[in-house]
C-alpha atoms as a PDB file:
ATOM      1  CA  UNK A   1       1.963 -22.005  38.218  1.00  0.00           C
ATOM      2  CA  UNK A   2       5.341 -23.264  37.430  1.00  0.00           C
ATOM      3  CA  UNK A   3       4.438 -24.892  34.420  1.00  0.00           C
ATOM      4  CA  UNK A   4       2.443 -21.787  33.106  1.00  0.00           C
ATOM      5  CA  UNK A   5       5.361 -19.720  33.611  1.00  0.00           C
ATOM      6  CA  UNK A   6       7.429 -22.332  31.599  1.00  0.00           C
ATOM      7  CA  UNK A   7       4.759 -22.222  28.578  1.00  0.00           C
ATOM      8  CA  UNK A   8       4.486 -18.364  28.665  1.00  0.00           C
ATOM      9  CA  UNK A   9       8.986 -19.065  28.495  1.00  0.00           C
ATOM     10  CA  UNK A  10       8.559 -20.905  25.411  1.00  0.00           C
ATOM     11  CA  UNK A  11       5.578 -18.941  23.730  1.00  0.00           C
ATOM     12  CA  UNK A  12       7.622 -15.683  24.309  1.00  0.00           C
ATOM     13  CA  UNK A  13      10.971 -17.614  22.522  1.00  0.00           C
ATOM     14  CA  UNK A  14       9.148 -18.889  19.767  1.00  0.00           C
ATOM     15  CA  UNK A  15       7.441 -15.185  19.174  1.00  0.00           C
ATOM     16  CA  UNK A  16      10.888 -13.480  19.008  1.00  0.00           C
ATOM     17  CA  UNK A  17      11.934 -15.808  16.275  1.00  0.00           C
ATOM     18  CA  UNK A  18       9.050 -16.054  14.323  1.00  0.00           C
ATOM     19  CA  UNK A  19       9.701 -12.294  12.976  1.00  0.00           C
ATOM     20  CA  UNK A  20      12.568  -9.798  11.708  1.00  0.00           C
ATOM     21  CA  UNK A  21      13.768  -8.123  15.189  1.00  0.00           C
ATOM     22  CA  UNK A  22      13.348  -4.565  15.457  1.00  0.00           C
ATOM     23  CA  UNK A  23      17.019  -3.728  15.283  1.00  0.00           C
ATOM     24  CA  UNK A  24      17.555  -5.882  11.630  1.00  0.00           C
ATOM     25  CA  UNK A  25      14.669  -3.864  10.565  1.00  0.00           C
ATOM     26  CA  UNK A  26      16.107  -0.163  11.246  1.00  0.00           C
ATOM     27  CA  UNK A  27      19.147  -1.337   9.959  1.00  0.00           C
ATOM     28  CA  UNK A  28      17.355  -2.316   6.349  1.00  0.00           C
ATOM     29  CA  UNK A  29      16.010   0.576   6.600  1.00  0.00           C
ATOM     30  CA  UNK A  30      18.746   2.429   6.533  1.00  0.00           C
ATOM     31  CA  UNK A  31      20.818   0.746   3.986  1.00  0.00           C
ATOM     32  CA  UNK A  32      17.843   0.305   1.951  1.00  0.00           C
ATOM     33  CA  UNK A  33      17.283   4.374   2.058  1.00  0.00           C
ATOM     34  CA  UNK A  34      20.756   5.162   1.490  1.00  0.00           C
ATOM     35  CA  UNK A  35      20.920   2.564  -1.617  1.00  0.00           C
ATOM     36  CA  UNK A  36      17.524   4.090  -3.291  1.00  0.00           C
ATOM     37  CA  UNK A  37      18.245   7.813  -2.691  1.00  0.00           C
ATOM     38  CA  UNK A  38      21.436   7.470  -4.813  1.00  0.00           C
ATOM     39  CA  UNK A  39      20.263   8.770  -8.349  1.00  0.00           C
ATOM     40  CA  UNK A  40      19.253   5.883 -10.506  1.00  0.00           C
ATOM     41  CA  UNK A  41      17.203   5.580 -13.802  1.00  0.00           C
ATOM     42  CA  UNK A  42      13.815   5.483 -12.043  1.00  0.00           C
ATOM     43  CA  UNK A  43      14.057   8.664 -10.303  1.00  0.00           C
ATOM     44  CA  UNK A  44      15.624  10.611 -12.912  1.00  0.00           C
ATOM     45  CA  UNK A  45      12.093   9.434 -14.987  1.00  0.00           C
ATOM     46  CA  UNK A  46      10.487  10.503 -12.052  1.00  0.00           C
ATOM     47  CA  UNK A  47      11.918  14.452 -11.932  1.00  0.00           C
ATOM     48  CA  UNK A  48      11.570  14.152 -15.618  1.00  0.00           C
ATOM     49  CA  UNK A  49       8.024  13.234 -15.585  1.00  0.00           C
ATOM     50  CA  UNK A  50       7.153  15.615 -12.782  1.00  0.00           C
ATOM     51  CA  UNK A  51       8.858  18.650 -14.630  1.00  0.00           C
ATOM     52  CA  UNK A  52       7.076  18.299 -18.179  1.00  0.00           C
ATOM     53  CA  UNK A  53       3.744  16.554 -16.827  1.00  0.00           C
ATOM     54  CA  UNK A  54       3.198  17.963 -13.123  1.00  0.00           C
ATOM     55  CA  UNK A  55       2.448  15.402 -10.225  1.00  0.00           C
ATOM     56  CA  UNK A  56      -0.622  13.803 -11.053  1.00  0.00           C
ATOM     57  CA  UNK A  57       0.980  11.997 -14.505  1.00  0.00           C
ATOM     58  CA  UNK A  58       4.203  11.269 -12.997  1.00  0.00           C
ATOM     59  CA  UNK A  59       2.576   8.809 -10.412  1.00  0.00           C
ATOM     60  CA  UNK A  60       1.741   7.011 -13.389  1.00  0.00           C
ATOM     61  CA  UNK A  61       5.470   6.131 -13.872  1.00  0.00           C
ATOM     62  CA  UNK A  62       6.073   5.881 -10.136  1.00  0.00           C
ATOM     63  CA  UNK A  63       3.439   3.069 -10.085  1.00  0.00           C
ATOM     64  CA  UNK A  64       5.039   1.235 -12.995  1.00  0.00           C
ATOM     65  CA  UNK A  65       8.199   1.506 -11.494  1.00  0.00           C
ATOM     66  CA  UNK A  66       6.669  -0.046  -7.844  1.00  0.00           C
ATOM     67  CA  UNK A  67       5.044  -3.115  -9.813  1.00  0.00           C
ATOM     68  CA  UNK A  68       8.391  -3.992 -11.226  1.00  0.00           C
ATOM     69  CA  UNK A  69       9.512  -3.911  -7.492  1.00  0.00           C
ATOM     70  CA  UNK A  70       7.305  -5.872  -6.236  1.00  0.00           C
ATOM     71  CA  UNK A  71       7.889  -8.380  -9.649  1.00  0.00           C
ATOM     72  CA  UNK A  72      11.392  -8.390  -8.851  1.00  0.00           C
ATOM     73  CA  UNK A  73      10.706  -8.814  -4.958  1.00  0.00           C
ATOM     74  CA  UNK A  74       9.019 -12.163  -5.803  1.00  0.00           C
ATOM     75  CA  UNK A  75      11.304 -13.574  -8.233  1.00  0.00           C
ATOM     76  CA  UNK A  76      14.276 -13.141  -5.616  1.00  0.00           C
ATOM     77  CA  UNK A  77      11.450 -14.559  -2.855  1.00  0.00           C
ATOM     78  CA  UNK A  78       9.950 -17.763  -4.939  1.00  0.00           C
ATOM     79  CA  UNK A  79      13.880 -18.822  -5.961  1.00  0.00           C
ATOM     80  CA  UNK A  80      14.013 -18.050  -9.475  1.00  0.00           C
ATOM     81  CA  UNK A  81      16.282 -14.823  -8.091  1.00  0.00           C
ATOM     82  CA  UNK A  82      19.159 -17.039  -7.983  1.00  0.00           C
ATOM     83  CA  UNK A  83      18.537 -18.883 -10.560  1.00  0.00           C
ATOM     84  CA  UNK A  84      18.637 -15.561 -12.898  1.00  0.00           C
ATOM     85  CA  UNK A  85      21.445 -14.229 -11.517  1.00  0.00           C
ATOM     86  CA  UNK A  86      23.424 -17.823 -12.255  1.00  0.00           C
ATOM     87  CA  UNK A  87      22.644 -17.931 -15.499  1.00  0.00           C
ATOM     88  CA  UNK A  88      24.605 -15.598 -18.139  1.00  0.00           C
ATOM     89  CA  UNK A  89      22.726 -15.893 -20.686  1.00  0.00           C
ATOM     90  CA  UNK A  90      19.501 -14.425 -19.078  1.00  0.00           C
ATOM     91  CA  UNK A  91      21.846 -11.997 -17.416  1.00  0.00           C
ATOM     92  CA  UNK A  92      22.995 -10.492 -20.543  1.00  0.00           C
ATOM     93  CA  UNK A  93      19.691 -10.571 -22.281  1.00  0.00           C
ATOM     94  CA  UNK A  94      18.249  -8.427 -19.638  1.00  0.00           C
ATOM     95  CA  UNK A  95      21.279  -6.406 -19.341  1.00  0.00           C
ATOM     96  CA  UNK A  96      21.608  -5.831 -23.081  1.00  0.00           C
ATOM     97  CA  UNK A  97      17.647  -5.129 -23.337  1.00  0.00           C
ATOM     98  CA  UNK A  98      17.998  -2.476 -19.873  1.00  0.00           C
ATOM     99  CA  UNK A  99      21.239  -0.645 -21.921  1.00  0.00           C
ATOM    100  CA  UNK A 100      19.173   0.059 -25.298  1.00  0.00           C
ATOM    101  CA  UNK A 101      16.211   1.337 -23.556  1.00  0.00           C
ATOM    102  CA  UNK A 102      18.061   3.606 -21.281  1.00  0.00           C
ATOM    103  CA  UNK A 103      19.825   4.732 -24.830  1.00  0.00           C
ATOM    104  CA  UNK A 104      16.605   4.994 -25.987  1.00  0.00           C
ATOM    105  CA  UNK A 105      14.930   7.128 -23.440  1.00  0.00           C
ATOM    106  CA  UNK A 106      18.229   9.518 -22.945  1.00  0.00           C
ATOM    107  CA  UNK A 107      17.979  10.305 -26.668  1.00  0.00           C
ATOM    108  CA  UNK A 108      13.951  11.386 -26.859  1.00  0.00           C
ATOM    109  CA  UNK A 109      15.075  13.413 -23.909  1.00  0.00           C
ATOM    110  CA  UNK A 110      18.255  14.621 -25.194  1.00  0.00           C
ATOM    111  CA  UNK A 111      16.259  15.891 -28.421  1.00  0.00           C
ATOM    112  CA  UNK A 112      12.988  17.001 -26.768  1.00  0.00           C
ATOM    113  CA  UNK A 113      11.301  19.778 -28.192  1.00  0.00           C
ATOM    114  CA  UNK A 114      10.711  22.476 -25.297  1.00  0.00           C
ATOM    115  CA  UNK A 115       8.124  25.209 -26.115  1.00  0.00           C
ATOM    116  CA  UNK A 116       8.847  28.603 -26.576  1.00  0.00           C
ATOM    117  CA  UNK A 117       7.037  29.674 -23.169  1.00  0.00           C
ATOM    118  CA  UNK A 118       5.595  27.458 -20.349  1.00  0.00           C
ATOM    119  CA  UNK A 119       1.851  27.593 -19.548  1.00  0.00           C
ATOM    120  CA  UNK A 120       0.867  28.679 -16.504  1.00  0.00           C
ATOM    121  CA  UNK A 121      -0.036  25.307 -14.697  1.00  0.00           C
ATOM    122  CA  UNK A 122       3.644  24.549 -15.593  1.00  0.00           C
ATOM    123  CA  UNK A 123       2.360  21.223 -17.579  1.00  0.00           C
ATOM    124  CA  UNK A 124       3.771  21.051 -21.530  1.00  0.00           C
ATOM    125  CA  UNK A 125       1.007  18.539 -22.777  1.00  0.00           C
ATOM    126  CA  UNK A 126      -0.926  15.805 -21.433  1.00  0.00           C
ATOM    127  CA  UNK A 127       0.912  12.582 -21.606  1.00  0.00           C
ATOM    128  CA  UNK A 128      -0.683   9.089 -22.366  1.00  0.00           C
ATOM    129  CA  UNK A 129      -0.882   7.475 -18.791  1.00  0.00           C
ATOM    130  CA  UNK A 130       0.109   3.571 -20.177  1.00  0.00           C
ATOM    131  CA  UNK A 131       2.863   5.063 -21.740  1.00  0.00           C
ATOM    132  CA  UNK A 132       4.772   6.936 -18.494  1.00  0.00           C
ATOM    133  CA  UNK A 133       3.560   3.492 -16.473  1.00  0.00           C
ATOM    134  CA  UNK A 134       5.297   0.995 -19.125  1.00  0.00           C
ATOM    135  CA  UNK A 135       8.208   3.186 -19.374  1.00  0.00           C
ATOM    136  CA  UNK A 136       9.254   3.460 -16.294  1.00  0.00           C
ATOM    137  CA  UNK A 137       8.240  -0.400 -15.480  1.00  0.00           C
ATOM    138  CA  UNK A 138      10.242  -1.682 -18.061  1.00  0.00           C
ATOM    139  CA  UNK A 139      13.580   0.216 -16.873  1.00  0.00           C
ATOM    140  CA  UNK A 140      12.787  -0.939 -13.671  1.00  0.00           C
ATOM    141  CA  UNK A 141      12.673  -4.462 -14.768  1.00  0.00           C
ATOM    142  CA  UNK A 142      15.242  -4.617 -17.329  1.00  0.00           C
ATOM    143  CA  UNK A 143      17.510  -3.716 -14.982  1.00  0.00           C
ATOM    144  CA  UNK A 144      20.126  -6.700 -14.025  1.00  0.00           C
ATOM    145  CA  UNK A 145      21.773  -4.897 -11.393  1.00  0.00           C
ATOM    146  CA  UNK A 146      18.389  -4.605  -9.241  1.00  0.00           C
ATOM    147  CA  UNK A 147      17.850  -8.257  -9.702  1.00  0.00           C
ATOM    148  CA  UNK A 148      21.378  -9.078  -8.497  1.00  0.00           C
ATOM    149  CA  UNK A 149      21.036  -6.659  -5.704  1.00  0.00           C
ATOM    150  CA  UNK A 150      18.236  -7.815  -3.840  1.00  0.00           C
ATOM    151  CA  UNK A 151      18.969 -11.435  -4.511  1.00  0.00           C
ATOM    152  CA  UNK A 152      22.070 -10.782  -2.182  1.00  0.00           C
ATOM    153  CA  UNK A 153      20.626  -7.711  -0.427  1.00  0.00           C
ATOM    154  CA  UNK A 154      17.160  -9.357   1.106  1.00  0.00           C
ATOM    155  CA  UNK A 155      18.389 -12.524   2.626  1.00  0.00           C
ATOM    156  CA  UNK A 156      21.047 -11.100   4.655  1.00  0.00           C
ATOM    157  CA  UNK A 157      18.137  -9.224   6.702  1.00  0.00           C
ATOM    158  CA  UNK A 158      16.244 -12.890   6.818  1.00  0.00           C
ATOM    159  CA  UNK A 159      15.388 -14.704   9.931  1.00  0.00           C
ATOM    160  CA  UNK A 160      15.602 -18.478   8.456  1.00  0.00           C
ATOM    161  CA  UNK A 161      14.116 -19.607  12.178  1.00  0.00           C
ATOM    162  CA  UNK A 162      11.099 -18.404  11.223  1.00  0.00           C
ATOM    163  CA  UNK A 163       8.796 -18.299   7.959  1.00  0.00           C
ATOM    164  CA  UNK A 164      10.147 -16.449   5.078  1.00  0.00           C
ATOM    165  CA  UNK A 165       6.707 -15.515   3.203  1.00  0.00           C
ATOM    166  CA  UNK A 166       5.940 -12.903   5.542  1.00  0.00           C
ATOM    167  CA  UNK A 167       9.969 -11.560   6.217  1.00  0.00           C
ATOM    168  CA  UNK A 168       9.938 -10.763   2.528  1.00  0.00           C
ATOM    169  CA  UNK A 169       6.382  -9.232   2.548  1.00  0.00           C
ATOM    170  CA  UNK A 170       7.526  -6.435   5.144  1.00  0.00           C
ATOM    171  CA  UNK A 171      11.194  -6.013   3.861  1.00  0.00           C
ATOM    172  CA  UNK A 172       9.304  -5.881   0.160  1.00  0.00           C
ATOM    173  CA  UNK A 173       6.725  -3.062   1.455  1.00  0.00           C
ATOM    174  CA  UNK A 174       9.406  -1.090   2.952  1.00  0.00           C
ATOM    175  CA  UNK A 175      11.464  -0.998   0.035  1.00  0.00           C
ATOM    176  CA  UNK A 176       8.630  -0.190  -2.315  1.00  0.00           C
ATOM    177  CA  UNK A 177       7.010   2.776   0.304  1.00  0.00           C
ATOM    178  CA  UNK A 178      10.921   3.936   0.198  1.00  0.00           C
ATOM    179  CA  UNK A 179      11.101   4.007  -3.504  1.00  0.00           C
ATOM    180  CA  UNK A 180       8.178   5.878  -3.696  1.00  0.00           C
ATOM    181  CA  UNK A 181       9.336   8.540  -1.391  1.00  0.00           C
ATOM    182  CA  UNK A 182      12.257   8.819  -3.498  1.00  0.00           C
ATOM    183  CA  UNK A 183      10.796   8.982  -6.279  1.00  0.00           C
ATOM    184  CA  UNK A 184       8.492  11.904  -4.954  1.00  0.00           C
ATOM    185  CA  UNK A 185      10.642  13.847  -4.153  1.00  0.00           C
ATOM    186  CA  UNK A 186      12.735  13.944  -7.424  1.00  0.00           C
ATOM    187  CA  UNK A 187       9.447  14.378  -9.027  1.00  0.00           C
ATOM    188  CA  UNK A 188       8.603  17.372  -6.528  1.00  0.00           C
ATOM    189  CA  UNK A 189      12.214  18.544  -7.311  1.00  0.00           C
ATOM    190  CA  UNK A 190      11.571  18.685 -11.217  1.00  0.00           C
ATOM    191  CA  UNK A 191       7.950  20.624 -10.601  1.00  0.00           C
ATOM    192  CA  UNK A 192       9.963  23.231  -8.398  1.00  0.00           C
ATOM    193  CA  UNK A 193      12.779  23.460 -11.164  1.00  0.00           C
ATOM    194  CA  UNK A 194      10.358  24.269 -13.788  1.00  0.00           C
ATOM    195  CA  UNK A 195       8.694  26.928 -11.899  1.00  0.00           C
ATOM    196  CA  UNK A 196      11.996  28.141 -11.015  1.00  0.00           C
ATOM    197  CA  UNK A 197      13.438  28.476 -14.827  1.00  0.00           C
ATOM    198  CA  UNK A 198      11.583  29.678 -17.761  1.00  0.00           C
ATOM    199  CA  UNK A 199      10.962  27.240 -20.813  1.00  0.00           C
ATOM    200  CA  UNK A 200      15.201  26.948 -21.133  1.00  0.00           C
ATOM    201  CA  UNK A 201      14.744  25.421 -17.988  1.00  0.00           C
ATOM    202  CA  UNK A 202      12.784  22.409 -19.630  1.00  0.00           C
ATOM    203  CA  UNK A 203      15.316  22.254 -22.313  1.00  0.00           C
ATOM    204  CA  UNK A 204      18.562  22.202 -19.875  1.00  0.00           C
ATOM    205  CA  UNK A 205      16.310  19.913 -17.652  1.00  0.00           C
ATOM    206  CA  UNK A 206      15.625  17.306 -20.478  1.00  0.00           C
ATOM    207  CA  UNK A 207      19.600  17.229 -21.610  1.00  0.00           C
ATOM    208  CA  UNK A 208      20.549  16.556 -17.666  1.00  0.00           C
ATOM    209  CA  UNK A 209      18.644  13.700 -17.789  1.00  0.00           C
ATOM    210  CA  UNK A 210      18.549  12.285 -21.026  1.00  0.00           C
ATOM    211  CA  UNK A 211      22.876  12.755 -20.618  1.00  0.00           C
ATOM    212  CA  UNK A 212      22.485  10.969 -17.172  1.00  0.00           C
ATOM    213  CA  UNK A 213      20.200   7.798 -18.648  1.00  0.00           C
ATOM    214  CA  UNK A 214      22.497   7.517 -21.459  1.00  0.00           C
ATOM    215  CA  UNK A 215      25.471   7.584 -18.783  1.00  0.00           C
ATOM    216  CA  UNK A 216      23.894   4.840 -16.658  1.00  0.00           C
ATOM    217  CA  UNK A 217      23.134   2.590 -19.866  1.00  0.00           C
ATOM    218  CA  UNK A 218      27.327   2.918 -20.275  1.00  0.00           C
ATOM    219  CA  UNK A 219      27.703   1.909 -17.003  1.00  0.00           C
ATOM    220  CA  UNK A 220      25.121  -0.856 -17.150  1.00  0.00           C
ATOM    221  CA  UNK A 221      26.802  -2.166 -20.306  1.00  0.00           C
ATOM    222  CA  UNK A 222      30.133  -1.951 -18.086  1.00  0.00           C
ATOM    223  CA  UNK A 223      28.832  -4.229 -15.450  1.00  0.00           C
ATOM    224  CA  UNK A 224      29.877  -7.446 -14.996  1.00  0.00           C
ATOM    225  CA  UNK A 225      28.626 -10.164 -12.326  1.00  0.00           C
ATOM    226  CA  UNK A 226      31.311 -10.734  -9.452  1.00  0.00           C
END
């Protein structure tokens, strides 16, 4: 009896280690939420996308923008995070690549035709799906800053007792069904701008954020590695 109590001891020890607690998991939870609510290029493109395209199209972008997630999830997990992040070359080609695109995208929006009146679903024209899914990917991944966050966000909330594979599989699926909130509801948020303004509304709508991506490629060129 004694000795199955002293097994069922050890079983229960080993089982506490071999996963994230639940305390280090509310606690990414929160500082991951707090971190992906704050306005970033992605969700901009998201309450973009939702306000010229409606719902249905702006997933499209929302799902490029999870796969680069998920990409940049595994670098940081497999190693080659670090190894990014200590080299400066590859850290300015990416950044330098992330700033012209953001340029890029702020001025089609900043110069955006908007029609004269909006039809009555609210959509302006059907958009080509690959193109909203690449778009958004490639801002996701071309951004340094994501790259260098995770590499020193993730393994604080680590348990290095226990098997990494599957730590970074549940802190990875709870960052990307958190990004996907967020990027909901900015898309939601565009759809009920739109049917709260008239066509203006698309115009003002497209300057906000074409002015804001353009602002976030200055501060991305700003950024240097401390």
């Amino acid at each position: 009896m004694l000795e199955k109590r002293r097994i069922g001891a050890v079983w229960f020890e080993s089982s506490r280690s071999s996963s994230i607690s639940f305390a280090t998991l509310l606690l990414f939870v929160l500082a991951s939420g707090v971190t992906i609510v704050t306005p970033g290029p992605t969700v901009l493109l998201a309450m973009s996308n939702g306000s010229r395209y409606g719902l249905r199209d702006a997933c499209w972008g929302m799902a490029g923008a999870v796969l680069a997630d998920v990409v940049l999830i595994a670098t940081v997990a497999s190693g080659l995070g670090v190894l990014l992040a200590a080299s400066e070359p590859a850290f300015q080609a990416i950044k330098w690549m992330g700033v012209a695109y953001l340029v890029y995208l702020g001025w089609r929006l900043l110069h955006a035709d908007a029609p004269a009146a909006l039809p009555e679903n609210g959509i302006v024209m059907r958009p080509d799906c690959r193109t909203l899914f690449m778009r958004c990917f490639l801002v996701a991944i071309t951004n340094p800053k994501a790259l260098l966050f995770m590499s020193a966000f993730l393994p604080q909330f680590l348990n290095t007792a226990a098997p990494l594979l599957p730590q970074y599989l549940v802190l990875g699926t709870i960052m990307v069904v958190l990004n996907t909130c967020a990027m909901l509801a900015y898309a939601l948020l565009g759809i009920r701008m739109m049917h709260a303004f008239d066509a203006g509304g698309l115009r003002w709508l497209n300057r906000l954020c074409g002015g804001a991506l353009i602002g976030l490629a200055a501060t991305l060129a700003l950024y240097r590695r401390s």
